[in-house]
Structures are given as structure tokens and as C-alpha cells.
Protein backbone atom coordinates (compact mmCIF):
# COMPACT_ATOMS: atom_id res chain seq x y z
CA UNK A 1 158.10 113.52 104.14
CA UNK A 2 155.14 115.43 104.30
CA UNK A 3 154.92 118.95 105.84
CA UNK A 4 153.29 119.12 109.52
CA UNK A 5 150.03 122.08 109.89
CA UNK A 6 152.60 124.91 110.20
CA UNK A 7 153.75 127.59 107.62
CA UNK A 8 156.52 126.54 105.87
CA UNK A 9 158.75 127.14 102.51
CA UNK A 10 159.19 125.24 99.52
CA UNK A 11 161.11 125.38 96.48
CA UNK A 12 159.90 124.32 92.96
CA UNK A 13 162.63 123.44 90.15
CA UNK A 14 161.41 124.09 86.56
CA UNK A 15 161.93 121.60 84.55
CA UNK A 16 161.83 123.76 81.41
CA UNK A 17 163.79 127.04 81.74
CA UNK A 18 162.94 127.82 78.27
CA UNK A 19 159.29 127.92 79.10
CA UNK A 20 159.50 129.91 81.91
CA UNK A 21 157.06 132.70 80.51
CA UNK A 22 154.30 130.54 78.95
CA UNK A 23 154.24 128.88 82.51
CA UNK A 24 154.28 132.40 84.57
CA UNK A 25 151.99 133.89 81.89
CA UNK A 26 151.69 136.96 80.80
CA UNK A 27 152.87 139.95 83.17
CA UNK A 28 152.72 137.37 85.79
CA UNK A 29 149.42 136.73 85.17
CA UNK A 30 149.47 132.72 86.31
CA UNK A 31 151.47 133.18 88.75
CA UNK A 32 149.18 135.94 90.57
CA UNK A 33 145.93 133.41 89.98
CA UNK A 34 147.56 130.84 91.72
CA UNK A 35 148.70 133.47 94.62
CA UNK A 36 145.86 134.51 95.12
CA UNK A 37 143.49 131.22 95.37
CA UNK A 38 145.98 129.49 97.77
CA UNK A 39 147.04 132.57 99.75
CA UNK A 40 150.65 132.28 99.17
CA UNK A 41 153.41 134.07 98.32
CA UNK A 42 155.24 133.11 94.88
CA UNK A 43 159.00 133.95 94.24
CA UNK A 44 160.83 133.22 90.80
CA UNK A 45 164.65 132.86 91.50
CA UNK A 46 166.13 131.48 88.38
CA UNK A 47 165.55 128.59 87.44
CA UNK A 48 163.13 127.84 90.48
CA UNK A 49 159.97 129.05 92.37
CA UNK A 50 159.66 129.53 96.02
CA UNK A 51 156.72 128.92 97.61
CA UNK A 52 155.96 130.24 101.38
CA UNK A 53 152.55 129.72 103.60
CA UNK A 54 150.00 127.62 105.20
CA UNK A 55 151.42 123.49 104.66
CA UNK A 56 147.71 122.80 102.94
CA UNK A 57 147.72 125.61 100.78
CA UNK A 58 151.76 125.83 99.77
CA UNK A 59 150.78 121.77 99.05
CA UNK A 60 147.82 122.49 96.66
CA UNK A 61 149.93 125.47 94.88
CA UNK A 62 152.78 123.02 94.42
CA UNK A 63 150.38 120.27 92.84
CA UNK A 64 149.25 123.52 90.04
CA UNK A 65 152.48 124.20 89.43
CA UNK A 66 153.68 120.28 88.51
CA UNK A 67 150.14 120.23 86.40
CA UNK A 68 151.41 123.25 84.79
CA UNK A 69 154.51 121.98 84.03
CA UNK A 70 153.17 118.52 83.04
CA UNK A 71 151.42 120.27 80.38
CA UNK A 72 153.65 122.25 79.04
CA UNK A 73 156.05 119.44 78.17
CA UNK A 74 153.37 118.42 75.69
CA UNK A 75 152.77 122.59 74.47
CA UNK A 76 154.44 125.68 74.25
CA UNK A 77 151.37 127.51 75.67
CA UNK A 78 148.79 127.54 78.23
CA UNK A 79 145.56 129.10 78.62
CA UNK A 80 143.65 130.94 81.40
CA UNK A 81 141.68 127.35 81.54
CA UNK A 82 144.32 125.24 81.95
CA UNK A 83 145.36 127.18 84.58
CA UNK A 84 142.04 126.92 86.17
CA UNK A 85 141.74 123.59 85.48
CA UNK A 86 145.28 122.74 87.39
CA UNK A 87 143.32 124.72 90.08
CA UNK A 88 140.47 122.90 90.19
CA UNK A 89 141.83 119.76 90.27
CA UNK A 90 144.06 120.88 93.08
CA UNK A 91 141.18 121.92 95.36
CA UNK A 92 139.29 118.62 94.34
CA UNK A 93 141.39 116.22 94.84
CA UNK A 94 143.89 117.24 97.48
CA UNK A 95 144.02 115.36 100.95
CA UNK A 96 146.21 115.24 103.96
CA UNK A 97 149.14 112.97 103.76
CA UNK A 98 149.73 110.48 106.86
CA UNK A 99 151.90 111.52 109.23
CA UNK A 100 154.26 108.60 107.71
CA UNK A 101 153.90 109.02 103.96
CA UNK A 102 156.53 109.73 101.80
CA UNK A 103 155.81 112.46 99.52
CA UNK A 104 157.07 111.06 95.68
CA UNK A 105 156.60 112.72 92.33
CA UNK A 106 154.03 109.78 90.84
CA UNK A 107 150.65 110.65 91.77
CA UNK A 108 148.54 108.22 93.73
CA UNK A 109 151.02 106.38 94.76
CA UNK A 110 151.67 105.72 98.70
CA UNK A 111 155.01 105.09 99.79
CA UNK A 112 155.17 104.26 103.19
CA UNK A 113 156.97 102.13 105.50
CA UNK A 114 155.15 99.23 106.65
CA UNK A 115 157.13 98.31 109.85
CA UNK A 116 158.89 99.67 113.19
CA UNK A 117 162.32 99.26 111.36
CA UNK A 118 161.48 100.53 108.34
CA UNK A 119 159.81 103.82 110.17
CA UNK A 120 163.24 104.03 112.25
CA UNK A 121 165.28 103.70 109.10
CA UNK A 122 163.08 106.82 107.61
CA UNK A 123 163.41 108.97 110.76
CA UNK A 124 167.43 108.33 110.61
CA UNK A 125 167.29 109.67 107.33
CA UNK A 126 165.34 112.53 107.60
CA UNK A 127 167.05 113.70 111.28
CA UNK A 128 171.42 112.14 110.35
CA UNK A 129 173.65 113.79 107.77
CA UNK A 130 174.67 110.17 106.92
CA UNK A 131 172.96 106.95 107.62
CA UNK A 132 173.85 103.52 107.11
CA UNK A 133 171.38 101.12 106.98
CA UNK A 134 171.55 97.08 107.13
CA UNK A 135 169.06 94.16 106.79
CA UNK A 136 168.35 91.58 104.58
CA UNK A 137 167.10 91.04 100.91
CA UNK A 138 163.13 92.51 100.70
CA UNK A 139 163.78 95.11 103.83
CA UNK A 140 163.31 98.35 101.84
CA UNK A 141 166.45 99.62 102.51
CA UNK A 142 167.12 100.90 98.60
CA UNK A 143 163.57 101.36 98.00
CA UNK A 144 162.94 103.67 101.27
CA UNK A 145 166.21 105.07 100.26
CA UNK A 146 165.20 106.45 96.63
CA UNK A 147 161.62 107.08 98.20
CA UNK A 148 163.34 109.78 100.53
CA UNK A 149 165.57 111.21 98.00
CA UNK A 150 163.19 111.80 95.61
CA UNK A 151 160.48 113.41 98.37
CA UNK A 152 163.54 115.96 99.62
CA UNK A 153 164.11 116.64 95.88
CA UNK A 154 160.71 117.46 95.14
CA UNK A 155 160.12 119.75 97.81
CA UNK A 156 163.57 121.59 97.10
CA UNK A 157 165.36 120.09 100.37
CA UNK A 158 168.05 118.88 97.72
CA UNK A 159 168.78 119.91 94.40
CA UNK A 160 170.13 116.58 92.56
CA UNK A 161 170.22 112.87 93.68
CA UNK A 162 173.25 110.64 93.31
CA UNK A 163 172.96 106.68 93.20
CA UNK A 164 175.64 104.83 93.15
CA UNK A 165 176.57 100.91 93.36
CA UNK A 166 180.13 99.38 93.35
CA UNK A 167 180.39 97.08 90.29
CA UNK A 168 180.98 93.55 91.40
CA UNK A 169 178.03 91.60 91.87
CA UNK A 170 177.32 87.36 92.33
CA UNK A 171 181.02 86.74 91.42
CA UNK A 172 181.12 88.57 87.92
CA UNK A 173 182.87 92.17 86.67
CA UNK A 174 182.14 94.52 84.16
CA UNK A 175 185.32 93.63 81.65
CA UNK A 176 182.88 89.78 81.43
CA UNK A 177 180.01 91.45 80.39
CA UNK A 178 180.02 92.36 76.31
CA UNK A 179 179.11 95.98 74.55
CA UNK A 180 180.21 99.40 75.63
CA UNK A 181 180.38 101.25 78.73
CA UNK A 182 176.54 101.54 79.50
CA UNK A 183 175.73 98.40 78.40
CA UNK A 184 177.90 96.91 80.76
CA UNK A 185 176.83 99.41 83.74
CA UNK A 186 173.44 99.05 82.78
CA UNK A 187 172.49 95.26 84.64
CA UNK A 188 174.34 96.73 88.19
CA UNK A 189 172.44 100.20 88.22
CA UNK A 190 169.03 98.74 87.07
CA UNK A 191 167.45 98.16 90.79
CA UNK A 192 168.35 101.81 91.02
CA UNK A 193 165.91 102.69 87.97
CA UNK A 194 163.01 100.08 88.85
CA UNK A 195 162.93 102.42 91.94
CA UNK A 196 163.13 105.76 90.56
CA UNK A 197 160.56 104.84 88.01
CA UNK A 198 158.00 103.94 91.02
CA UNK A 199 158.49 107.58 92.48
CA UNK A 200 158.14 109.49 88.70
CA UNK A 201 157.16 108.85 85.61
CA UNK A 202 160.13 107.51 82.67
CA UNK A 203 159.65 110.50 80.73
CA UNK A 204 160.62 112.85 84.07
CA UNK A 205 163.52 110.60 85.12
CA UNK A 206 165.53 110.92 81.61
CA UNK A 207 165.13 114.70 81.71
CA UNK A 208 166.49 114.89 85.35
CA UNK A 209 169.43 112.96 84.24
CA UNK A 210 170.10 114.58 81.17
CA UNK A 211 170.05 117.86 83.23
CA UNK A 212 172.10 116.16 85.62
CA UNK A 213 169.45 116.45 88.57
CA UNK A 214 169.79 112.63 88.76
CA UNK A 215 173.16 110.74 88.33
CA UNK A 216 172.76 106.51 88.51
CA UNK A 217 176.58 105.86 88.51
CA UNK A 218 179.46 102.98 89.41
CA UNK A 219 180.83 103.59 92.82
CA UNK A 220 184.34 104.06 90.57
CA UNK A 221 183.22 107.32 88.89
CA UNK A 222 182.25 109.04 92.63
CA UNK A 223 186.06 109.69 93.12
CA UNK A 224 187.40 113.32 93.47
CA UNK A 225 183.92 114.83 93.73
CA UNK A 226 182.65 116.74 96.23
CA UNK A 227 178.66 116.89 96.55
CA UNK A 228 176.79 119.83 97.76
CA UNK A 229 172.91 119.99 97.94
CA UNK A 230 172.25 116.80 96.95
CA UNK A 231 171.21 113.19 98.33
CA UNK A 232 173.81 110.60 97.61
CA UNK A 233 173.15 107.12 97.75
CA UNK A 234 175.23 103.98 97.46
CA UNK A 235 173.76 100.53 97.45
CA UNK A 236 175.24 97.02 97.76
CA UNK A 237 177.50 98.33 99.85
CA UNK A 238 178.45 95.24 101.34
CA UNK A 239 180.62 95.07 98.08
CA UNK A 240 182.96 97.70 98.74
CA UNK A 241 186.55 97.58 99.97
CA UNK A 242 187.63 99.97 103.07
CA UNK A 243 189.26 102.41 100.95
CA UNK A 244 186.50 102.47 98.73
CA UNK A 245 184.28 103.02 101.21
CA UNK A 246 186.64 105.68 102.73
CA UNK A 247 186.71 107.10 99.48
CA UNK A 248 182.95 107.50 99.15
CA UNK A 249 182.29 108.97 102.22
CA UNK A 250 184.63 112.02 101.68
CA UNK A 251 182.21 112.71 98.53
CA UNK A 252 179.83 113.89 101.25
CA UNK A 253 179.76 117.89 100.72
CA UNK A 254 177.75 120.90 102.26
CA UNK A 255 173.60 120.51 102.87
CA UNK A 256 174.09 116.93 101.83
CA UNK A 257 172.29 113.71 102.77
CA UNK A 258 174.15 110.31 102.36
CA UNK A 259 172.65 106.92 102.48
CA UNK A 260 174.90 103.34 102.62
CA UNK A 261 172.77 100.38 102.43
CA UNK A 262 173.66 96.71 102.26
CA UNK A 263 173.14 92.85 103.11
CA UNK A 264 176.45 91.90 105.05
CA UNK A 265 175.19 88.42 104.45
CA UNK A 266 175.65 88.82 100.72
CA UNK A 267 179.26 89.64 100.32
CA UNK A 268 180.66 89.13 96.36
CA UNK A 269 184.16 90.38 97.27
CA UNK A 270 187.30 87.65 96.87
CA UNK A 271 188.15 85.51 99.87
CA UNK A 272 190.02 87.49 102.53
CA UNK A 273 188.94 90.78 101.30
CA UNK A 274 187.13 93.08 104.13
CA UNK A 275 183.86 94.01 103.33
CA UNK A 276 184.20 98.28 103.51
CA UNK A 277 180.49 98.18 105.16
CA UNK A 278 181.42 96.09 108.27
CA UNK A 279 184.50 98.09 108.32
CA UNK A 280 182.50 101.18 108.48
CA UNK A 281 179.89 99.97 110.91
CA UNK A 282 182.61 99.27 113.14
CA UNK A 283 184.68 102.33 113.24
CA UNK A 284 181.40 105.45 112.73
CA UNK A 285 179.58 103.90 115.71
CA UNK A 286 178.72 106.10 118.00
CA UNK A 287 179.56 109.15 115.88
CA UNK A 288 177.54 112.37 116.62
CA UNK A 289 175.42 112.78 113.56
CA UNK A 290 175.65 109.03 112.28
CA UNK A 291 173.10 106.59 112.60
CA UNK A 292 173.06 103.23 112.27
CA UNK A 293 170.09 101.24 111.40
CA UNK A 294 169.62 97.14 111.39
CA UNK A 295 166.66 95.94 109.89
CA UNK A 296 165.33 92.18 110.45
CA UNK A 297 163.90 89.12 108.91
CA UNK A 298 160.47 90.67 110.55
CA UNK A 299 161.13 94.00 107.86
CA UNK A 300 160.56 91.77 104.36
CA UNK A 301 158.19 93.23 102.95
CA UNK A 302 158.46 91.52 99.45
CA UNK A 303 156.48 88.58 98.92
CA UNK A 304 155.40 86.21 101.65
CA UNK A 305 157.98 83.53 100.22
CA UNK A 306 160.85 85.37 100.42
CA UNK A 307 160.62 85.69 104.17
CA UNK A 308 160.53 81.97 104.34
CA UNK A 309 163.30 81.53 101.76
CA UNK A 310 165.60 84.03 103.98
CA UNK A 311 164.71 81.83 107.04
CA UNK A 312 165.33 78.68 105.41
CA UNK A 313 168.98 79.56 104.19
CA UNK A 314 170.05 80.96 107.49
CA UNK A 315 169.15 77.95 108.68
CA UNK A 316 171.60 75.76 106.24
């Protein structure tokens, strides 16, 4: 979310290491321009910058620094006018967020939520160690989800995000689908990437996973971990078991965020198997530090149609 008129603290991860001189120039020499145009005090801590001041100007500091670091994934260098430039640009074209904008990676691009439950399911997020969220096909509850990850990411509130989504979907398994492992992950996990790809570019979301900043994973591979720092996410959660679900929840580790979102009217388990999301609903209500968000038919925000096609099957 996007920081209130207040001085506040940010961190920056590098996405190149390696490349940590050419973007700090020499003897500092970047890092002191942008310092001292925005008024703000710069930090290097390994592999990450720290960022303290005015919102505005820490905001505008942290949009030079991801043009810096934009173009140095194309170069090994930069130059006293790409620096400037970055600047300029900065200055130019920055504006005050909304109060209810989510703050994403991909420039010019407005995520927001577009109803009363979809602002409640935000403000759960951002105020509950662990939320779980309900509602129907179109709601936003994935979407929002990733949205919020990738904002806390950004501005250093967590250090990796974990998606995950239990592998049983409209009746079929993995072992019926043919190829190796990720080709038979890949059709369960891809409403996970269409996200992520509308909050960064492609080329930023493979290096985050091949540093292991992001992880898109079966629900299966979560167990014995314990996550610290990060933002963990499971979706189609209507398709877990109890002890699945029990065993998911115990991944939740220090500074963490975790996110359970489903469609209890879309369950793909066998007959006489407990959904583990109605289990859970049931049992963390009214836990300190849990919330618990519904969203309705009036929260579809997909096309107009699929309101009406939601309406028509609950109807029979």
C-alpha cells in the first residue's frame, strides 16, 4: 500500500549484487546525487539499500533506484546522465498514489480494489498475520492477494513471496497429466503467473525465482518448512484436506504474512472428503490476529457475464 505524508523507511533489494558498484558509482558518487536531490538518507546493507525520509521524496528516490537498476540489466555501466536522467524522470512524472492503491512493480499500472469487500479484504491483509479470504469466481481474492504481496515486497516489508496451490483441480491429478515434473505443475500454478506478470515485468519475475525471492509451488512441497520474512500464499484452498491445511498453516514463521483464499462452492475433493478451508473457517474464528473475510456475488469484478453466469448456477 502506499506510504501516508509521514517520514518513513524503506528497503530496496538489488537485483544484481554483482553490479553493486556500477549502480553506487564511483566513491559513492550516485548514491550521494540521489541523496542529495531527494533529501534522504541512503544506507547499503548487503545486498540491499535503505532508504529513510519524507514519504514523497523516499518514493521518488525509490523510482531512481528501480530506473537504475532497470538499466543496468541491459549494461554493465552507467553514466552521470543516466543517473540524471532516472532523476529527471522521477521529479517529472511522480504523483501521489490514492489512499487505496496498491503499490506494484509494473509502472502505470493501478491496482486497486473496486468494492467495499474487496477494500475490507485489503485492510485484513495489511493489519492480520493470517487472513483467509472467501467469495466466488471473479472476486479478486488471488489477484488482490499477489497485488499485496508483491507491494510489501517491493517496499522491503517482506523479503520473498511464496504461492502455493494444492494439486487437484476439476476432478483430474498430476500422475494424468503427461511430461515431467513442471510440465505437469505448470497448468495448476499458471493463475499464479498471469498475476505476477500484471504486477512486474516477465523478465523480473524469472530472476526473482531463480534467486528464490519468488517460489510458485504445489501445496505438497510446503511441508517441513518454516517461512520467515516472507508472504505466503495458498490458493484454491477449498481443495485441501484438514491435515493439509493444518500442515500449511504451521509453515507460517517470524515477520510473515499468510493468505488462504478459496470458492467453498467449487470443491474438487472425492465424495465425503472435508474440505480443509471450511474446516479452518470453522475452528480460527474468532482468533486474535485472524481475520476472516467473505466476499459476494456484488465483488465480481471480471466481466459483466460472469456475474450473471454465477447467479444463474446458484440458482439451478
Amino acid at each position: 500500500m502506499p506510504f501516508p505524508q509521514i517520514a518513513v523507511n524503506l528497503s530496496i533489494t538489488l537485483e544484481q549484487p554483482d553490479k553493486k558498484l556500477a549502480l553506487f558509482g564511483s566513491a559513492d558518487r550516485y548514491l550521494r546525487m540521489v541523496r542529495e536531490t531527494f533529501g534522504v538518507q541512503v544506507v547499503s546493507r548487503e545486498d540491499e539499500l535503505r532508504l529513510s525520509g519524507d514519504a514523497e521524496q523516499v518514493s521518488k528516490a525509490a523510482a531512481v533506484f528501480e530506473q537504475m537498476q532497470k538499466k543496468l540489466r541491459r549494461q554493465d555501466w552507467l553514466s552521470v546522465d543516466d543517473v540524471g536522467q532516472a532523476i529527471g524522470k522521477a521529479n517529472d512524472q511522480h504523483r501521489e498514489r490514492t489512499a487505496d492503491e496498491i503499490d506494484v512493480y509494473a509502472k502505470g499500472h493501478a491496482i486497486k480494489p473496486k468494492t467495499d469487500g474487496q477494500k475490507r479484504y485489503l485492510d485484513a491483509i495489511m493489519h492480520h498475520d493470517l487472513t483467509l479470504c472467501i467469495g466466488p469466481a471473479g472476486t479478486g481474492k488471488t489477484y488482490l492477494a499477489v497485488a499485496a504481496a508483491a507491494s510489501m515486497l517491493k517496499h522491503g516489508q517482506a523479503r520473498r513471496i511464496v504461492l502455493a496451490r494444492p494439486a487437484v483441480e476439476a476432478g483430474e491429478r498430476l500422475g494424468f497429466l503427461p511430461g515431467d515434473l513442471q510440465a505437469k505443475v505448470n497448468p495448476y500454478l499458471r493463475p499464479l503467473f498471469d498475476a505476477l506478470h500484471d504486477m512486474m515485468d516477465f523478465e523480473q519475475v524469472k530472476r526473482f525465482m531463480v534467486n528464490d525471492v519468488i517460489e510458485v509451488i504445489p501445496l505438497a512441497f510446503m511441508r517441513g518448512r518454516t517461512l520467515n520474512d516472507s508472504v505466503i500464499i495458498l490458493d484454491e484452498a477449498q481443495n485441501t484436506t484438514p491435515s493439509q491445511m493444518l500442515m500449511f498453516l504451521t509453515r507460517l514463521g517470524h515477520d510473515s504474512k499468510m493468505i488462504i483464499t478459496g470458492d467453498t462452492s467449487q470443491v474438487d475433493l472425492p465424495d465425503g472428503t472435508r474440505s480443509g478451508l471450511v474446516d479452518a473457517v470453522e475452528k480460527l474464528k474468532g482468533i486474535k490476529g485472524i481475520a476472516q473475510v467473505e466476499l459476494l456475488r456484488s465483488d465480481i469484478v471480471r466481466h459483466r457475464l460472469v456475474q450473471n453466469i454465477v447467479n444463474a448456477y446458484e440458482r439451478g
